[in-house]
Protein backbone atom coordinates (compact mmCIF):
# COMPACT_ATOMS: atom_id res chain seq x y z
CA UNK A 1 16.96 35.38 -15.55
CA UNK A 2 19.21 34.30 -18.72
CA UNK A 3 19.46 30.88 -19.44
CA UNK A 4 22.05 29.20 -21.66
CA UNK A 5 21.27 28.56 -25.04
CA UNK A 6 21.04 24.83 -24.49
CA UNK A 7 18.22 25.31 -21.59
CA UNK A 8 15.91 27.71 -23.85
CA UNK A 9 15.88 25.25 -26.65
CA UNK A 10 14.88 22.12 -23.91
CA UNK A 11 12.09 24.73 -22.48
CA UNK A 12 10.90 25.10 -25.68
CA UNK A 13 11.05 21.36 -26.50
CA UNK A 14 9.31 20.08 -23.50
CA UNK A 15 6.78 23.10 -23.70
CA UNK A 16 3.05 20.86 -23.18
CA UNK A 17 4.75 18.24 -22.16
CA UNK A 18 2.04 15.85 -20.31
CA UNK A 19 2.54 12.81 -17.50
CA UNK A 20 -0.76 10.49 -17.04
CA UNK A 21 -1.18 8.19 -13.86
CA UNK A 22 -3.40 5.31 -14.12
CA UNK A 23 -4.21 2.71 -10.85
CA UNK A 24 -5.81 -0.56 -10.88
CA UNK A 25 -5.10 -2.76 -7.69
CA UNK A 26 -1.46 -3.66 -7.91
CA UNK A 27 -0.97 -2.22 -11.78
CA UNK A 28 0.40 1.22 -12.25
CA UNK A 29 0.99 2.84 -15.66
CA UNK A 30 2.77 6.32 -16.11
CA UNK A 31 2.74 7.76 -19.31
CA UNK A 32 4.88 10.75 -19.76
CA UNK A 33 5.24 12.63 -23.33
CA UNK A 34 8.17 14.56 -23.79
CA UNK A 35 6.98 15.82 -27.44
CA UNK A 36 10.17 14.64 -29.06
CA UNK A 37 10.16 11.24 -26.79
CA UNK A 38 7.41 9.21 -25.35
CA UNK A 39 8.15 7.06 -22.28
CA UNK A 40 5.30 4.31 -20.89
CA UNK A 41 6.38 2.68 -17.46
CA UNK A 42 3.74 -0.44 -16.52
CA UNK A 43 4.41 -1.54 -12.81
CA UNK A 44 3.00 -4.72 -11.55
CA UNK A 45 3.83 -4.76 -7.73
CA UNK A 46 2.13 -8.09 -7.52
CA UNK A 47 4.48 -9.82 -10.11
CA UNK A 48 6.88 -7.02 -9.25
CA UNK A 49 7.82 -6.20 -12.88
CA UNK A 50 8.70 -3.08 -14.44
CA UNK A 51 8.15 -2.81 -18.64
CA UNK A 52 9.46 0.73 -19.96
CA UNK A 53 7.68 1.66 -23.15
CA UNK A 54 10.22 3.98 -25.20
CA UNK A 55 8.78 5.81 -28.74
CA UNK A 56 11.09 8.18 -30.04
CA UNK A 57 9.90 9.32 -33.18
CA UNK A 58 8.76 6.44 -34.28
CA UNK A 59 11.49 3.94 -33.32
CA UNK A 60 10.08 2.12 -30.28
CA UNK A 61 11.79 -0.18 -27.82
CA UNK A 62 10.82 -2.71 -25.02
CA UNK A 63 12.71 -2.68 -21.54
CA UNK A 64 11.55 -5.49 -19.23
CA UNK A 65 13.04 -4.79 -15.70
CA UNK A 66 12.75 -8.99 -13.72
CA UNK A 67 11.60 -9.38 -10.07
CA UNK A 68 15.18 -8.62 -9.37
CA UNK A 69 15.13 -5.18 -10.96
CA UNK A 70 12.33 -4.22 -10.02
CA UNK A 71 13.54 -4.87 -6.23
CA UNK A 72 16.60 -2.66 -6.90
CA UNK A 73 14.97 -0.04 -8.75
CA UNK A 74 12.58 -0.09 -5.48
CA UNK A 75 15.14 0.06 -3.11
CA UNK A 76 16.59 3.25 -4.84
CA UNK A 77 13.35 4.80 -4.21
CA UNK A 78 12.81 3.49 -0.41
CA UNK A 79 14.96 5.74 1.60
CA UNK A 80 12.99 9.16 0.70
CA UNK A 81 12.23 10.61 3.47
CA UNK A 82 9.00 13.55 3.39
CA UNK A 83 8.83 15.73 5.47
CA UNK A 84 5.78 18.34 5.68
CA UNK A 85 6.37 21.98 5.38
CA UNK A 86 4.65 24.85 5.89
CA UNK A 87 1.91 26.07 3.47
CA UNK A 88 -1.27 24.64 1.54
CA UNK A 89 -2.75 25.03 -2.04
CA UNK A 90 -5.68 23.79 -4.03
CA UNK A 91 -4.55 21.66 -6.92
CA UNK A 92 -7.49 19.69 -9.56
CA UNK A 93 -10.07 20.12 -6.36
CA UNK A 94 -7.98 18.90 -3.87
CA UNK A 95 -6.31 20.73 -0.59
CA UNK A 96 -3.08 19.79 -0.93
CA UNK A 97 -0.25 20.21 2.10
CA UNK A 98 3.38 20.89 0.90
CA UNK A 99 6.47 18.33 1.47
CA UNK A 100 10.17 18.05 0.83
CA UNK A 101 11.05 14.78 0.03
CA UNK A 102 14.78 14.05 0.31
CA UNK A 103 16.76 11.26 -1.77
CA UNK A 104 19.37 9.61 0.07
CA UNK A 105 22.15 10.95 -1.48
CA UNK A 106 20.77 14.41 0.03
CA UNK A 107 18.69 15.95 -3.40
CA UNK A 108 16.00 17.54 -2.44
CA UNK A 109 12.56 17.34 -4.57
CA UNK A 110 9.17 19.73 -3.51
CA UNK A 111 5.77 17.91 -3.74
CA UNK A 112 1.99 18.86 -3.17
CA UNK A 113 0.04 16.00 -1.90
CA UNK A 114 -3.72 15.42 -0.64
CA UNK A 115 -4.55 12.72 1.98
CA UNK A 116 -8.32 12.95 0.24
CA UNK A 117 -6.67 10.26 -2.11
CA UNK A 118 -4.68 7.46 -0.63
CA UNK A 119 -3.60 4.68 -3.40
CA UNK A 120 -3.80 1.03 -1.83
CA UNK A 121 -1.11 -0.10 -3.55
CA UNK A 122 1.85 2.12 -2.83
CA UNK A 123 4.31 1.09 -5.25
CA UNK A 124 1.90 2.58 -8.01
CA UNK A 125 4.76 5.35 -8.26
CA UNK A 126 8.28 4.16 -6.71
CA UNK A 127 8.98 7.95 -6.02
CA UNK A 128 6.07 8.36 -3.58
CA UNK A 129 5.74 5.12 -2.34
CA UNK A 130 6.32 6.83 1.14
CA UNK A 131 4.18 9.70 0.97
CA UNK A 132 1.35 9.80 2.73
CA UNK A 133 -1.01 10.86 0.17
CA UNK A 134 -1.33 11.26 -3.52
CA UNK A 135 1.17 13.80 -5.15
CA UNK A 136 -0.71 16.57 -7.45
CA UNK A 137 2.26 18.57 -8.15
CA UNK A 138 6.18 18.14 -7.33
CA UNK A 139 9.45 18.18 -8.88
CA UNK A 140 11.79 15.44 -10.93
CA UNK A 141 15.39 15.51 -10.81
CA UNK A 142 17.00 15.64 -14.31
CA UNK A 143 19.87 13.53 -14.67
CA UNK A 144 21.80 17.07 -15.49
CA UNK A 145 20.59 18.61 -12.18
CA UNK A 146 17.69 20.50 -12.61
CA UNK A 147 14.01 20.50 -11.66
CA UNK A 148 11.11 19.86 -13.48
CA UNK A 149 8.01 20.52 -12.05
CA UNK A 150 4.54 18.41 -12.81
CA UNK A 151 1.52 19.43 -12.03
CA UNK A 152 -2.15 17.86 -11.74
CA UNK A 153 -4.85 19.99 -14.22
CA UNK A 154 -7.28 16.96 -12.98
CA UNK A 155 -8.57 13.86 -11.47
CA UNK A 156 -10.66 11.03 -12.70
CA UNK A 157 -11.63 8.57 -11.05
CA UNK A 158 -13.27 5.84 -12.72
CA UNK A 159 -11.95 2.08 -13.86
CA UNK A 160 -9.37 1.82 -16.16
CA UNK A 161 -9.91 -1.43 -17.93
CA UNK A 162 -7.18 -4.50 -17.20
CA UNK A 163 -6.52 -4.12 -21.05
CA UNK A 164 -4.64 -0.72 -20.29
CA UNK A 165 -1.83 -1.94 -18.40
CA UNK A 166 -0.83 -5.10 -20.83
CA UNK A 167 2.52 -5.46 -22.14
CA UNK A 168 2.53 -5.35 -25.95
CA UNK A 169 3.27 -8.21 -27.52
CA UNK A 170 4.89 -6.49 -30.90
CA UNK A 171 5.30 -3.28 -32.52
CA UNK A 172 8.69 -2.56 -29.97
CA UNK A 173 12.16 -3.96 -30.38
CA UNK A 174 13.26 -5.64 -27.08
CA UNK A 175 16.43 -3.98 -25.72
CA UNK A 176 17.95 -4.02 -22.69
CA UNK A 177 18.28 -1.00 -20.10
CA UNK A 178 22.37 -1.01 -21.30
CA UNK A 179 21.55 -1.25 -25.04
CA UNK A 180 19.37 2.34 -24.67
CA UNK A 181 21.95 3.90 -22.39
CA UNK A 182 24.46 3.18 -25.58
CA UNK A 183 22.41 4.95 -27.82
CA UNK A 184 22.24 7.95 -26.39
């Protein structure tokens, strides 16, 4: 298959690209490096807060997302529906059954989950919090349409100390979700 120009360079870019889960009771922290761009997303479902972590090359910002926010940025998520499909694989050591989840504007997204591994707090991704299981491998929907697909090459499970899911309290300019959308 021939892909634009454009497309081969972001393949190349995002080549070893990694995304990290951590749970701790109601604290979630995903960090996903993008090699040019690092994005950290700390969920508290308790305090229902949402801090976005943004270093690009240095140059690192703050987003705090209020109880508000966080309730609309949840209710975006809410209305994906999964359904199960046929077929099975083994992904990190688990047996993992095969879903489509569907947005509610219609996208559809493919995702390998186990039921081995149930998180009690659901919100610890706002993508999955209606799967039942844990996801090991499914697809995000690029803002320009396409899929990228993630994949688990393990499981730990051991604590994470509290400590790993504070909000720093310097080293980031604080910015507002608006304020990064302008700089792009």
């Amino acid at each position: 298959m021939d892909l634009p120009p454009e497309q081969l360079q972001m393949d190349a870019m995002l080549e070893g690209s990694t995304l990290t889960q951590y749970i701790r009771g109601p604290l979630s922290r995903i960090d996903m490096n993008f090699n040019i761009v690092h994005f950290t997303y700390l969920l508290n479902s308790k305090d229902e807060t949402i801090t976005t972590l943004i270093d690009q090359h240095g140059n690192k910002y703050l987003i705090k997302a209020d109880k508000q926010q966080y309730i609309k940025d949840m209710q975006q998520y809410e209305g994906i529906k999964f359904t199960d499909q046929a077929g099975t694989k083994e992904i990190a050591g688990y047996k993992c059954r095969r879903a489509v989840g569907t947005m509610s504007d219609g996208q559809t997204f493919e995702v390998y989950y186990t039921t081995d591994l149930v998180p009690e707090n659901k919100q610890y991704n706002r993508r999955f919090m209606n799967l039942d299981g844990m996801p090991l491998e499914f697809e995000i929907l690029t803002k320009n349409g396409s899929k990228m697909r993630v994949t688990a090459t393990k499981v730990d499970l051991y604590p994470i100390p509290a400590s790993y899911f504070d909000v720093p309290k310097s080293g980031y300019k604080i910015v507002s979700q608006q304020e990064i959308q302008n700089m792009q």
